[in-house]
Protein backbone atom coordinates (compact mmCIF):
# COMPACT_ATOMS: atom_id res chain seq x y z
CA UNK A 1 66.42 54.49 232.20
CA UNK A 2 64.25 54.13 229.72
CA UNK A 3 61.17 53.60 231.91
CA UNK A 4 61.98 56.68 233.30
CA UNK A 5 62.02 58.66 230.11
CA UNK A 6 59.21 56.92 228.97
CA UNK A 7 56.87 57.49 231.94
CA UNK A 8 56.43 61.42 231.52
CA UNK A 9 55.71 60.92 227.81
CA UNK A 10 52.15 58.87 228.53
CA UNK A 11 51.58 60.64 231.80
CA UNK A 12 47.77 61.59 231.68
CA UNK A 13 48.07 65.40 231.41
CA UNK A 14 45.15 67.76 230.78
CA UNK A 15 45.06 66.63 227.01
CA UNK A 16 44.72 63.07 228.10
CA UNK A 17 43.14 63.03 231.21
CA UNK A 18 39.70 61.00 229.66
CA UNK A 19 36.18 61.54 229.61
CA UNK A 20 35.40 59.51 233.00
CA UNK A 21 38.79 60.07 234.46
CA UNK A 22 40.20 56.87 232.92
CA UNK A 23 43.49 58.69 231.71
CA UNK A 24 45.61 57.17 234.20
CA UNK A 25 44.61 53.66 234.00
CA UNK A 26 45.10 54.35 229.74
CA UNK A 27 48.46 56.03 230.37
CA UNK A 28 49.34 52.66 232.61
CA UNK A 29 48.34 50.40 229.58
CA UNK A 30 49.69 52.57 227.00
CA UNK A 31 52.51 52.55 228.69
CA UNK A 32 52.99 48.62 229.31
CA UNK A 33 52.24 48.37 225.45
CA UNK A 34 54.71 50.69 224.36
CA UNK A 35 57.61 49.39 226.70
CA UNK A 36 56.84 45.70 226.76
CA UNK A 37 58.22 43.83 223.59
CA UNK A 38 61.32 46.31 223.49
CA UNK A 39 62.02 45.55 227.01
CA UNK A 40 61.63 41.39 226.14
CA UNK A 41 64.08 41.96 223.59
CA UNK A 42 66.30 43.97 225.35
CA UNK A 43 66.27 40.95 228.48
CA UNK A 44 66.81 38.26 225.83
CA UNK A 45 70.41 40.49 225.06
CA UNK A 46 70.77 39.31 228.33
CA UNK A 47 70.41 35.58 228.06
CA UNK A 48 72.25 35.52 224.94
CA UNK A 49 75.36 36.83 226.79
CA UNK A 50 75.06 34.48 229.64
CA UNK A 51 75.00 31.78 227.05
CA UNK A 52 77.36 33.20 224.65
CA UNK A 53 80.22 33.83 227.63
CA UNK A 54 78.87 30.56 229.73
CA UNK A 55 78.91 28.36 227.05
CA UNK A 56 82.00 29.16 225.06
CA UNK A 57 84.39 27.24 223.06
CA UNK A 58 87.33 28.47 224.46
CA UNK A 59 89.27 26.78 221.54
CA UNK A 60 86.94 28.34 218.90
CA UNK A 61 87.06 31.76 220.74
CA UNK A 62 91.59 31.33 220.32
CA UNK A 63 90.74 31.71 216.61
CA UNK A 64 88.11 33.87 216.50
CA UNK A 65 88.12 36.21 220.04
CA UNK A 66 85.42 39.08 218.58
CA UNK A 67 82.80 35.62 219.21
CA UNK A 68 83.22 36.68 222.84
CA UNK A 69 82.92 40.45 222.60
CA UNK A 70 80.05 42.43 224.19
CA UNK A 71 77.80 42.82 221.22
CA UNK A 72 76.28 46.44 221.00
CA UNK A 73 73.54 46.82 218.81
CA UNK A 74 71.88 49.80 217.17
CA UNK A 75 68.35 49.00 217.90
CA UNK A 76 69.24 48.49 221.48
CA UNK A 77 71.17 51.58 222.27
CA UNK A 78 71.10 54.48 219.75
CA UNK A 79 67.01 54.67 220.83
CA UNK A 80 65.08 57.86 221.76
CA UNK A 81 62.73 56.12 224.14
CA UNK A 82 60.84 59.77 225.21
CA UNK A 83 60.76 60.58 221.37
CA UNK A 84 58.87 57.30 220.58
CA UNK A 85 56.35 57.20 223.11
CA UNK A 86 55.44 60.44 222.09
CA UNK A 87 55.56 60.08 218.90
CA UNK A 88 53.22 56.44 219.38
CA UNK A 89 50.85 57.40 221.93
CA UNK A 90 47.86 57.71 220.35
CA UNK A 91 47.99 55.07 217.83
CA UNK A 92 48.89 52.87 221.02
CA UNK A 93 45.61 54.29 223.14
CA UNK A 94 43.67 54.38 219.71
CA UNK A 95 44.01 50.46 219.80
CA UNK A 96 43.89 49.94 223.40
CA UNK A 97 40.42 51.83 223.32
CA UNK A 98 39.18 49.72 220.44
CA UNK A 99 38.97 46.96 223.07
CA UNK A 100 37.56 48.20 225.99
CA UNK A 101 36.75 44.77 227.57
CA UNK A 102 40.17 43.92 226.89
CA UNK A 103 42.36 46.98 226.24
CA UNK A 104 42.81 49.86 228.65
CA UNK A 105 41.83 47.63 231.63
CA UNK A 106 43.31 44.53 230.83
CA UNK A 107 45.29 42.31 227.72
CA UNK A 108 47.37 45.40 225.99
CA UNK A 109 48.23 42.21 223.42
CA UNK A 110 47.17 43.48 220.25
CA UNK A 111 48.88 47.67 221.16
CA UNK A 112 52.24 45.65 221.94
CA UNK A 113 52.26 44.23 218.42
CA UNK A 114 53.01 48.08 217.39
CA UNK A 115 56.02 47.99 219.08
CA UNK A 116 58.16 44.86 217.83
CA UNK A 117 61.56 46.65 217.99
CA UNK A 118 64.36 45.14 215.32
CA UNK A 119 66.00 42.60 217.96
CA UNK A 120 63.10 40.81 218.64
CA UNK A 121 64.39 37.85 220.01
CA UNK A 122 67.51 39.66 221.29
CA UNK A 123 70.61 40.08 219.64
CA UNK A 124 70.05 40.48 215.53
CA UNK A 125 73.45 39.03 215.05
CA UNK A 126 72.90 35.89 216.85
CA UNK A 127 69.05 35.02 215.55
CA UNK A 128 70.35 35.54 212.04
CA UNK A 129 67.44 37.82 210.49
CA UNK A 130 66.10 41.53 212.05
CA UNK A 131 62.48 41.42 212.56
CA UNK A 132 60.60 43.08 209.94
CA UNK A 133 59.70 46.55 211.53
CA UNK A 134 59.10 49.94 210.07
CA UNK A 135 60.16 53.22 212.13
CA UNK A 136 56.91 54.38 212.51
CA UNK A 137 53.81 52.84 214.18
CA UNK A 138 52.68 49.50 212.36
CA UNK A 139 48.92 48.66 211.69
CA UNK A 140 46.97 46.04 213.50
CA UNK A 141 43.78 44.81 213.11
CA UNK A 142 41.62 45.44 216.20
CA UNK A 143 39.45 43.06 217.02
CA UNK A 144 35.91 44.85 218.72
C-alpha cells in the first residue's frame, strides 16, 4: 500500500516533467530511492518473525509468552508514506541529479542513504539499538 501512495507523490507532473523529458525516468529513481531501504527494513520484520515463531523456545516462551507476540512497531506502521515522498522529493532528485552517470539512470545508492528509516535492520526491539535517523531529509555527500 505504500507503493501505491507513494507512486502519485513522484509522478512527473508539469512541475517535474524535466528539461529533455527525463522526468519520468527521475520520478522512477526517485522513487526506488525513497522506497528502497524502508521497504528492506520493513521485509527484514518479516524474517525476524519467521525466526522468532520458527525458532522458539517453547519452554522459555511458558514463562515469558509476550516473546512470541506479533511485534508492532511505530516506525513501521504509524508512517505517512504520501506525506514523505512529498515532503523528500527534491532533496532525493537534487542528489540523484548530482550524479548523472550514476544517479537518475542508474545506482540511486547515495539518494537511498536519505531514507534509512528507524528499523533498519527490522524490528528495533530485536537488533537492540534504533538507527540514528532524523525526521527530516539527512545530508549526504554527493560524489560528482
Amino acid at each position: 500500500m505504500e507503493d501505491g501512495a507513494t507512486s502519485p507523490s513522484v509522478s512527473p507532473g508539469p512541475s517535474r516533467s524535466g528539461k529533455n523529458g527525463d522526468g519520468a525516468q527521475e520520478a522512477v529513481a526517485a522513487f526506488e530511492a525513497i522506497r528502497y531501504e524502508r521497504v528492506r527494513s520493513a521485509q527484514k520484520t518479516g524474517e525476524q518473525t519467521r525466526d522468532i515463531w520458527h525458532k522458539a523456545d517453547f519452554s522459555a516462551a511458558k514463562k515469558d509468552p509476550q516473546s512470541l507476540r506479533l511485534r508492532r512497531e511505530a516506525w513501521l506502521l504509524d508512517f505517512d508514506a504520501e506525506t514523505y515522498a512529498e515532503a523528500h522529493y527534491e532533496e532525493t532528485a537534487k542528489v540523484l541529479r548530482a550524479n548523472p552517470a550514476g544517479g537518475i539512470f542508474g545506482d540511486t545508492e547515495q539518494a537511498r542513504k536519505l531514507h534509512v528509516p528507524e528499523g533498519k535492520e527490522g524490528y528495533v526491539e530485536y537488533n537492540g539499538e534504533p538507527a540514528k535517523v532524523v525526521n527530516s531529509v539527512q545530508t549526504v555527500e554527493v560524489q560528482n
